[in-house]
N, C-alpha and C. Protein backbone atom coordinates (compact mmCIF):
# COMPACT_ATOMS: atom_id res chain seq x y z
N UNK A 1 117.88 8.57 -7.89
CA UNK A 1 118.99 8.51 -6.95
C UNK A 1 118.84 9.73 -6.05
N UNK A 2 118.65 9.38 -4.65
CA UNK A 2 118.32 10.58 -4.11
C UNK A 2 119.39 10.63 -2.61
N UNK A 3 119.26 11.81 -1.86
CA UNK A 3 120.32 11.84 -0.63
C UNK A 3 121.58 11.92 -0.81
N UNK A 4 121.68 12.17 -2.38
CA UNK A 4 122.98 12.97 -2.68
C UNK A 4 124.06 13.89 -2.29
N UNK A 5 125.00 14.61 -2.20
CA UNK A 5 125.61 15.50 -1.80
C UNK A 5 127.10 15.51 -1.80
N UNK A 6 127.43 16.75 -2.64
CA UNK A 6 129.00 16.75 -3.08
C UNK A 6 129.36 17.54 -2.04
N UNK A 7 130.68 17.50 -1.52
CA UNK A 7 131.39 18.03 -0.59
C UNK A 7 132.86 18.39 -0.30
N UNK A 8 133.78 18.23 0.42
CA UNK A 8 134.90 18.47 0.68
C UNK A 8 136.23 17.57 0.40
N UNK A 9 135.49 16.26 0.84
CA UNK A 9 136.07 15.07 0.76
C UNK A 9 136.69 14.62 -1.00
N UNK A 10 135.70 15.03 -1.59
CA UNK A 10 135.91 14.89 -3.45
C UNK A 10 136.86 15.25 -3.74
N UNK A 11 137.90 14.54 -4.36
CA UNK A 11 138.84 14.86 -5.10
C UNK A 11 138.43 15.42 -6.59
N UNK A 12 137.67 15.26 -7.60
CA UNK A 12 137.01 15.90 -8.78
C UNK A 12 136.72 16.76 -8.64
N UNK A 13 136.84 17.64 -9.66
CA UNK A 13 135.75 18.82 -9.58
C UNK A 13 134.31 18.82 -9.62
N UNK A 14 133.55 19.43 -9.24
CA UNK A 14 132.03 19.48 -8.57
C UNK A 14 131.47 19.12 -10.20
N UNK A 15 131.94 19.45 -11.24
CA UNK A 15 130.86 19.48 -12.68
C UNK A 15 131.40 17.84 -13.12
N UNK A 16 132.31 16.99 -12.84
CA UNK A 16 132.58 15.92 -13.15
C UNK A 16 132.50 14.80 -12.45
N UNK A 17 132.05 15.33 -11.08
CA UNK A 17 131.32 14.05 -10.08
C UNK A 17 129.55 14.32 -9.97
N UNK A 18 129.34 15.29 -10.52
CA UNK A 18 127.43 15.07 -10.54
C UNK A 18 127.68 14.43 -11.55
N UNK A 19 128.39 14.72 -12.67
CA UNK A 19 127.96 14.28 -14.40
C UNK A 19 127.90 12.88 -14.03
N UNK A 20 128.91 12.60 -13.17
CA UNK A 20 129.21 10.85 -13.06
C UNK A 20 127.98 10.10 -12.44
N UNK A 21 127.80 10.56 -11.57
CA UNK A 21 126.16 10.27 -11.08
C UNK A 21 125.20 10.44 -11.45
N UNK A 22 125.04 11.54 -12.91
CA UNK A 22 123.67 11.59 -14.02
C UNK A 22 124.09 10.47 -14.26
N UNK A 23 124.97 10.21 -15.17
CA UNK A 23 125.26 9.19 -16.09
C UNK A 23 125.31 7.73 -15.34
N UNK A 24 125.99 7.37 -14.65
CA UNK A 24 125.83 5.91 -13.81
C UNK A 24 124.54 5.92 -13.44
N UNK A 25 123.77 6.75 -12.75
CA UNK A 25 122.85 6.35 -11.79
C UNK A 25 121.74 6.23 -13.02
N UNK A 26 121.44 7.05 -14.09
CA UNK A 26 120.55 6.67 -15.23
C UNK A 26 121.22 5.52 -16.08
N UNK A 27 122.17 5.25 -16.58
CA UNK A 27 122.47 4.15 -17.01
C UNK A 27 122.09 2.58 -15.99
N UNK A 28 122.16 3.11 -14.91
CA UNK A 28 121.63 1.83 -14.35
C UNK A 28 120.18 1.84 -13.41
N UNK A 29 119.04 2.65 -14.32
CA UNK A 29 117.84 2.51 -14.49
C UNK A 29 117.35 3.66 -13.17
N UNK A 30 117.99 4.34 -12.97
CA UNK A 30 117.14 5.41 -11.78
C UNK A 30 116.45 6.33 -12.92
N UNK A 31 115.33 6.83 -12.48
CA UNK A 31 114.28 7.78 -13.00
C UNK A 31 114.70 9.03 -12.83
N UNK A 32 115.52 9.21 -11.36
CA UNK A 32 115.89 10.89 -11.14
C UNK A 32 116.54 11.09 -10.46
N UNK A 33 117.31 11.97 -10.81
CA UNK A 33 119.16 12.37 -9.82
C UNK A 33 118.03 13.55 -8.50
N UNK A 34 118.61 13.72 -7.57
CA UNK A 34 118.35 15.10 -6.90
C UNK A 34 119.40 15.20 -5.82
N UNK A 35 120.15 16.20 -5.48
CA UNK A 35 121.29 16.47 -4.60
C UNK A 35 120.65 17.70 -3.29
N UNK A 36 120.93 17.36 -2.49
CA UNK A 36 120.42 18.21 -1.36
C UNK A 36 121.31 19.13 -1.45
N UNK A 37 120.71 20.12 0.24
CA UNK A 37 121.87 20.93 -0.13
C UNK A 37 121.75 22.52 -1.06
N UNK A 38 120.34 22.92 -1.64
CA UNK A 38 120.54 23.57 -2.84
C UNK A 38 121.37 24.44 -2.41
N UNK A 39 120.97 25.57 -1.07
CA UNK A 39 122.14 26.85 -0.83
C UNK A 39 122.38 26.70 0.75
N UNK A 40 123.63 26.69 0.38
CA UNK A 40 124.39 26.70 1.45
C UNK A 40 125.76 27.64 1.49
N UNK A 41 125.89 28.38 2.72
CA UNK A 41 126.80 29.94 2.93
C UNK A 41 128.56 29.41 2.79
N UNK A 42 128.94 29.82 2.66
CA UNK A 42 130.72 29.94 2.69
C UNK A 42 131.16 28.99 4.10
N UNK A 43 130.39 28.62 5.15
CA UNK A 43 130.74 27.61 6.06
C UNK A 43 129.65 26.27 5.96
N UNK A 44 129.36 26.42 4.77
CA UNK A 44 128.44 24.96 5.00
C UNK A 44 127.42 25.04 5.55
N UNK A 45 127.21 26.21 5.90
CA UNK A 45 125.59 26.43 6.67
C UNK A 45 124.54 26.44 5.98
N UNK A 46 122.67 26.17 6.57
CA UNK A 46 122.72 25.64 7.59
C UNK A 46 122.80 24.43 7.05
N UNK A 47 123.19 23.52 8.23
CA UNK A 47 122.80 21.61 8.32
C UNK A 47 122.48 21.60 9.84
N UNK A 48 121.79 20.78 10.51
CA UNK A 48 121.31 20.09 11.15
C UNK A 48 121.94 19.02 11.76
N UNK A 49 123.09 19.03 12.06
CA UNK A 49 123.95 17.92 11.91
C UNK A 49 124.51 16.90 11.12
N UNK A 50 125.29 16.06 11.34
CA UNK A 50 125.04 14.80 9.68
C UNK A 50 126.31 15.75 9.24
N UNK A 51 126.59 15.97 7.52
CA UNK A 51 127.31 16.71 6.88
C UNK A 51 127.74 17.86 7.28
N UNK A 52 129.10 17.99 8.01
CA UNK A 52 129.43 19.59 7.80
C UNK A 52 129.99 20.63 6.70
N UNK A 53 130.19 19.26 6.18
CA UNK A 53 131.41 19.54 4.93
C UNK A 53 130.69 19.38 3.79
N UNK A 54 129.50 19.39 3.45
CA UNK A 54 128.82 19.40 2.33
C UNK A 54 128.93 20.67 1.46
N UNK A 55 128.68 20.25 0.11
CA UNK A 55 128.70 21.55 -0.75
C UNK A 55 127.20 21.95 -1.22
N UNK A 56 126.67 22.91 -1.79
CA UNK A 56 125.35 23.05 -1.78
C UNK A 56 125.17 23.25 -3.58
N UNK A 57 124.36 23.56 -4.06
CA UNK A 57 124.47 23.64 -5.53
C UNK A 57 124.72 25.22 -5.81
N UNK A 58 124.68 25.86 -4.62
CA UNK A 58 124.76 27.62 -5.04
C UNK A 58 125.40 27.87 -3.37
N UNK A 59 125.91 28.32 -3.68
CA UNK A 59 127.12 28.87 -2.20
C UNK A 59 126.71 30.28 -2.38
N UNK A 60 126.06 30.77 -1.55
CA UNK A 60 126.29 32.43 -0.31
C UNK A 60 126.98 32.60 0.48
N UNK A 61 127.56 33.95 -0.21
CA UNK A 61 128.98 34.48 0.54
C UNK A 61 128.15 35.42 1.38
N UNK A 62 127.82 35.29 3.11
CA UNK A 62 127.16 36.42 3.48
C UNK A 62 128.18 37.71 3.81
N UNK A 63 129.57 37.89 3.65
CA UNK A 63 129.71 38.60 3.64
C UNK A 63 130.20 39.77 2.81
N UNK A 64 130.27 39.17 1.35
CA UNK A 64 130.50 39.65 0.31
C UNK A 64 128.98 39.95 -0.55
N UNK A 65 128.09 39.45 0.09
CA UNK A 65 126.64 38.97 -1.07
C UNK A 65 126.61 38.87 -2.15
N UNK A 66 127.29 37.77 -2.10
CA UNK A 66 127.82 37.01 -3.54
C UNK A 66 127.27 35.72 -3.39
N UNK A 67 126.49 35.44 -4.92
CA UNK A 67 125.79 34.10 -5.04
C UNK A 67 127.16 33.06 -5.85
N UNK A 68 127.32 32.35 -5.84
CA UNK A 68 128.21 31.57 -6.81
C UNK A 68 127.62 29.93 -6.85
N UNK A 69 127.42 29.85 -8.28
CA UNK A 69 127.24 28.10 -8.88
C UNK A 69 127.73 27.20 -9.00
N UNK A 70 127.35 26.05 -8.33
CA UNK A 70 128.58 25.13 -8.35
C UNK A 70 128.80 24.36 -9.39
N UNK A 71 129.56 23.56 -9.82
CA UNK A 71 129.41 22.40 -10.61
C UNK A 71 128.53 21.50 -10.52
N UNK A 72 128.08 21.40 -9.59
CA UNK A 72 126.78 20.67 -9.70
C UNK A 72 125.73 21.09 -10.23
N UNK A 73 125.44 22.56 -10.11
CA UNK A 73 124.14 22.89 -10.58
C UNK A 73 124.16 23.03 -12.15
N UNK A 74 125.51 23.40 -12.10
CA UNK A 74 125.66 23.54 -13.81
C UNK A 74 125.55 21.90 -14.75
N UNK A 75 126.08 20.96 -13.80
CA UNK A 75 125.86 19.46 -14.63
C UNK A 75 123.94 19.33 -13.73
N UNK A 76 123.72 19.24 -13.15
CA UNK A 76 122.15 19.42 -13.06
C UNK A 76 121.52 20.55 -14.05
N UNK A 77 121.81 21.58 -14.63
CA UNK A 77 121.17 22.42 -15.23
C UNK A 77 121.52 21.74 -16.89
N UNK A 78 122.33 21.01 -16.86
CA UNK A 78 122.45 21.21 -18.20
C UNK A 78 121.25 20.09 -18.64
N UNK A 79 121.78 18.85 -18.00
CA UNK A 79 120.63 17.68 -17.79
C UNK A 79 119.51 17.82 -18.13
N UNK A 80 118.88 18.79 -17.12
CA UNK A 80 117.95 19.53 -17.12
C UNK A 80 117.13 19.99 -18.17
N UNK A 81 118.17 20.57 -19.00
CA UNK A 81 117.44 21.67 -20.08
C UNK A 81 117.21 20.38 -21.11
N UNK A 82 117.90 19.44 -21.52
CA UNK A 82 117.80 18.63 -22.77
C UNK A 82 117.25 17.23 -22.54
N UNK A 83 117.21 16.99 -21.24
CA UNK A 83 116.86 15.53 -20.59
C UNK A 83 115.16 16.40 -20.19
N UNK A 84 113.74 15.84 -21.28
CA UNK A 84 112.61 16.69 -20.60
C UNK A 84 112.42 15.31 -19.63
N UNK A 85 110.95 16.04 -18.83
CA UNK A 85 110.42 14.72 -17.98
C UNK A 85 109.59 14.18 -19.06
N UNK A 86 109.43 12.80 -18.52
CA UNK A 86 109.16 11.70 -19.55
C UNK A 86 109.92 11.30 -20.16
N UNK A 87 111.15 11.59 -20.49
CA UNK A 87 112.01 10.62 -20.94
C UNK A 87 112.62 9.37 -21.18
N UNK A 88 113.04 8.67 -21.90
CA UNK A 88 113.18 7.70 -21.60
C UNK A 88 114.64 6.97 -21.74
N UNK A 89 115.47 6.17 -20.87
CA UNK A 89 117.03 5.72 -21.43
C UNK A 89 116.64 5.09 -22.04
N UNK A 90 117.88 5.20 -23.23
CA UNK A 90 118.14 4.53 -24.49
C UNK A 90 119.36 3.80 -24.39
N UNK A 91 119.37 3.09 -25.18
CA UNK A 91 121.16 2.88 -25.26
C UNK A 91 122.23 3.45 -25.51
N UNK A 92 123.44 3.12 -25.06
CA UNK A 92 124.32 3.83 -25.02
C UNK A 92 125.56 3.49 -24.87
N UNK A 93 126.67 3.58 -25.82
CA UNK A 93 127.93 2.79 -25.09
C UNK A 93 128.68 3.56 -24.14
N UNK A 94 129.13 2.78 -23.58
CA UNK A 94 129.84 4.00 -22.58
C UNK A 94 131.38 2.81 -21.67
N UNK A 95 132.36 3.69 -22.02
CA UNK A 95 133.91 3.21 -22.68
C UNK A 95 134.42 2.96 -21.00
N UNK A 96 133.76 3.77 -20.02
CA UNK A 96 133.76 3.32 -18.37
C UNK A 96 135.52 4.55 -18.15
N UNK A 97 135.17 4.06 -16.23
CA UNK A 97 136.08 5.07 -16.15
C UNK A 97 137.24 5.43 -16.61
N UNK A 98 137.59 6.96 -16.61
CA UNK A 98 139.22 7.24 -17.32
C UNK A 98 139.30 7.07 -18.52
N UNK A 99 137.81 7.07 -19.31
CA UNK A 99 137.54 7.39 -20.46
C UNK A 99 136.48 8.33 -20.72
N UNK A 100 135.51 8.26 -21.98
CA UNK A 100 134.44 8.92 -21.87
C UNK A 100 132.95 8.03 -21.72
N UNK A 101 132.48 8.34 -20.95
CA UNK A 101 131.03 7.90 -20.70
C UNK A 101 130.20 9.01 -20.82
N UNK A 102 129.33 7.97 -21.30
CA UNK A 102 127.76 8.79 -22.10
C UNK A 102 126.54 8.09 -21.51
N UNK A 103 125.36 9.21 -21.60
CA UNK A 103 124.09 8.00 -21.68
C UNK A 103 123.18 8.73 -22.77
N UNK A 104 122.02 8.29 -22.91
CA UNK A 104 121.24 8.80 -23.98
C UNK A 104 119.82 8.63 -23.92
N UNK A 105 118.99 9.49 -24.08
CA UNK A 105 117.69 9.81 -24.22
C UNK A 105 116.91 9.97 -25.24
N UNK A 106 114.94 9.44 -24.83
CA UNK A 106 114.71 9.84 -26.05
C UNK A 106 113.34 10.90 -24.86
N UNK A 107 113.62 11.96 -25.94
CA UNK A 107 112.03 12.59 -24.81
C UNK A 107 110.98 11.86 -25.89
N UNK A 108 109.68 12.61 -25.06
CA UNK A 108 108.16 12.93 -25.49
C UNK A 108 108.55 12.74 -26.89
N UNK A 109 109.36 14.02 -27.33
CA UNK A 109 108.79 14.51 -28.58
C UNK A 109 109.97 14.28 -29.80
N UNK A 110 110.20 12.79 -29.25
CA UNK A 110 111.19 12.04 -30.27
C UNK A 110 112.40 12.23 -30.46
N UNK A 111 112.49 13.56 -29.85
CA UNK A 111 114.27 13.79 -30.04
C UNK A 111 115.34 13.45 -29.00
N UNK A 112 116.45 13.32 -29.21
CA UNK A 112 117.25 12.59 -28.64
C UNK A 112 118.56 13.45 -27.89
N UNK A 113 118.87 13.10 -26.68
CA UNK A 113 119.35 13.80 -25.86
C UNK A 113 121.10 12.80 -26.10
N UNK A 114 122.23 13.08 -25.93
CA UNK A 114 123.02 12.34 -25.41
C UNK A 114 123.82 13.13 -24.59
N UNK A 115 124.69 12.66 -23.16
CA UNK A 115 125.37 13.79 -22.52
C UNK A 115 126.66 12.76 -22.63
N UNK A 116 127.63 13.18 -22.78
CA UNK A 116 129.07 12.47 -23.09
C UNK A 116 130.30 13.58 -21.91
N UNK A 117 131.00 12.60 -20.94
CA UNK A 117 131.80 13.36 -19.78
C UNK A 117 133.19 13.03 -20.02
N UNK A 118 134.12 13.91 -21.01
CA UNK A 118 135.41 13.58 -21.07
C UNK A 118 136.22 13.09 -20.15
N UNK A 119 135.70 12.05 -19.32
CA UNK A 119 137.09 11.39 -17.76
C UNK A 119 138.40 11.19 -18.07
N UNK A 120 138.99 11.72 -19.65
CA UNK A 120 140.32 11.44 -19.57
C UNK A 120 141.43 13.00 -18.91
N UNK A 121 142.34 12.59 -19.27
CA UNK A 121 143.32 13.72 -18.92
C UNK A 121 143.57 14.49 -19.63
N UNK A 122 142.98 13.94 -21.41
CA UNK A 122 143.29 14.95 -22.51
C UNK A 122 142.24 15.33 -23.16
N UNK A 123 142.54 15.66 -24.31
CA UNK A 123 141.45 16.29 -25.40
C UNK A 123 141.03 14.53 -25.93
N UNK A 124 139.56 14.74 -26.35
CA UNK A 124 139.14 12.98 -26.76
C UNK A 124 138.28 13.65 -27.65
N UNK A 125 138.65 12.69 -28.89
CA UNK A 125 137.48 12.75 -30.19
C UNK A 125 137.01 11.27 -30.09
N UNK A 126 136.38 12.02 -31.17
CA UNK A 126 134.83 9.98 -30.48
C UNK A 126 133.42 10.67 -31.55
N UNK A 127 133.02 8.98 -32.14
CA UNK A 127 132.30 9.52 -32.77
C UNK A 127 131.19 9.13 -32.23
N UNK A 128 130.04 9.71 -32.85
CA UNK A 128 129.02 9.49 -32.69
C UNK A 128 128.02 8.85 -34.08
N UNK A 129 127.21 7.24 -33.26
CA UNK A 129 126.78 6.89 -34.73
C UNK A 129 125.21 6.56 -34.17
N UNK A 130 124.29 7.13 -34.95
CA UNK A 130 122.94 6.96 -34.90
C UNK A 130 122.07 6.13 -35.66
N UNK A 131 121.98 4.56 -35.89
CA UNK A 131 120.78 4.46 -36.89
C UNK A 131 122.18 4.74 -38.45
N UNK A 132 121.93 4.82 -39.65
CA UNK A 132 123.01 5.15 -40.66
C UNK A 132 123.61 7.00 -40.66
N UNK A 133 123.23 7.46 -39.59
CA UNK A 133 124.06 8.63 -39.35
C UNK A 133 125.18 8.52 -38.33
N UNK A 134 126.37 9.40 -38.82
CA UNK A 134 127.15 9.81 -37.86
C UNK A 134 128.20 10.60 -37.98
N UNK A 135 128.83 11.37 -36.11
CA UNK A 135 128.75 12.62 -36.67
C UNK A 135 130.62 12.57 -35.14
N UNK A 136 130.87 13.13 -35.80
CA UNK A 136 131.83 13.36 -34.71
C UNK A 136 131.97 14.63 -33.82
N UNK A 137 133.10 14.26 -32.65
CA UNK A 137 132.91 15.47 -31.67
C UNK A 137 134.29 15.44 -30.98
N UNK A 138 134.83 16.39 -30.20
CA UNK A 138 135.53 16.42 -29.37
C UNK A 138 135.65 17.17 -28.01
N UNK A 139 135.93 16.53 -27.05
CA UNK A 139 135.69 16.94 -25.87
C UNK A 139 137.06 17.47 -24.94
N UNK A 140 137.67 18.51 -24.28
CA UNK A 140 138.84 18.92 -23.49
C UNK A 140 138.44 18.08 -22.20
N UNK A 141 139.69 18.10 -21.25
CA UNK A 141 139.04 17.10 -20.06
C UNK A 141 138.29 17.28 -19.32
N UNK A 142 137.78 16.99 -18.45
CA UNK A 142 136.76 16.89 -17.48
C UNK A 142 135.61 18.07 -18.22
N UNK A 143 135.39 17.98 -19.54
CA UNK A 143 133.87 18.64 -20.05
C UNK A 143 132.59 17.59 -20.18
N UNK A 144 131.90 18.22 -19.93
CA UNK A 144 130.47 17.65 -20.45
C UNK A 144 129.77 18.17 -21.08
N UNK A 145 128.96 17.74 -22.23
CA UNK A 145 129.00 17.87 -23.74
C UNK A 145 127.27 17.34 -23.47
N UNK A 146 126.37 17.84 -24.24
CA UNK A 146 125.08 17.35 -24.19
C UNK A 146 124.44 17.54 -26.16
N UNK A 147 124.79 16.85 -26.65
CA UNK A 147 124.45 16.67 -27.98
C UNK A 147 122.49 16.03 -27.98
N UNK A 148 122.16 16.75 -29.21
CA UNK A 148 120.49 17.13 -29.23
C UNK A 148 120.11 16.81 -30.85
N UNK A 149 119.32 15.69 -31.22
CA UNK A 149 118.66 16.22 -32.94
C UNK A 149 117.53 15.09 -32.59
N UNK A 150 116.86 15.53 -33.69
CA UNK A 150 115.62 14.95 -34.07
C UNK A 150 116.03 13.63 -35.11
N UNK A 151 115.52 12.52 -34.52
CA UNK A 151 115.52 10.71 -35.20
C UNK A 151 115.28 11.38 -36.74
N UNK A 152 113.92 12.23 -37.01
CA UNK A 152 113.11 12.51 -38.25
C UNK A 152 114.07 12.91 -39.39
N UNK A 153 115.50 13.60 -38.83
CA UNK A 153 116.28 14.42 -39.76
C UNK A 153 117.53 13.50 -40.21
């Protein structure tokens, strides 16, 4: 899924509208998220026209010289670290909006990724069942949660 870009217009917060687009856009078979945009200054600068109102994944304050992270980079970073390349989607239930949605991975090296995005308004427990294991969790709202083990254990 590419030509991405969170901005002004969003009512969500920046870490619960990328998560939504890991998760939809891999649940329905894309290979790879990427959001333009990486840094962009305290007015949206630069663009080229097109978006003025875009957000970037790291905002520069040039007059403070202050770097700050957005929610995006942090739901891209997390992805990131537990989703390797080569991966592959797995199944996954996922309860749809104004609940919690998940998707799930298996890398290379057999182990299994799941990222789960609390969309409710409250605290949500929910279990998790693998094969004859399972394990529970709970999530506060708008978190995203990236649970990790090995099939072998």
């Amino acid at each position: 899924m590419t030509e991405c870009s969170g901005g002004t217009w969003q009512k969500k917060p920046p870490l619960e509208v990328t998560a939504h687009l890991l998760i939809d856009s891999t649940r329905n078979w894309a290979k790879a998220v990427a959001l333009w945009g990486i840094v962009l200054d305290t007015d949206h600068n630069p663009h080229a026209g097109g978006c003025g109102t875009c957000r970037g994944l790291v905002t520069l304050d040039t007059k403070q010289m202050r770097v700050t992270y957005t929610g995006d980079f942090y739901a891209l970073a997390q992805a990131s670290k537990f989703v390797h390349p080569g991966a592959t989607r797995i199944d996954s239930s996922s309860l749809g909006s104004e609940s919690l949605e998940s998707v799930a991975f298996q890398n290379v090296d057999g182990s299994i990724a799941l990222l789960i995005l609390n969309d409710r308004n409250d605290t949500t427990t929910f279990d998790v069942k693998w094969k004859t294991k399972t394990f529970q969790g709970s999530l506060p709202p708008g978190a995203l949660a990236t649970y990790i083990w090995s099939p072998k254990h």
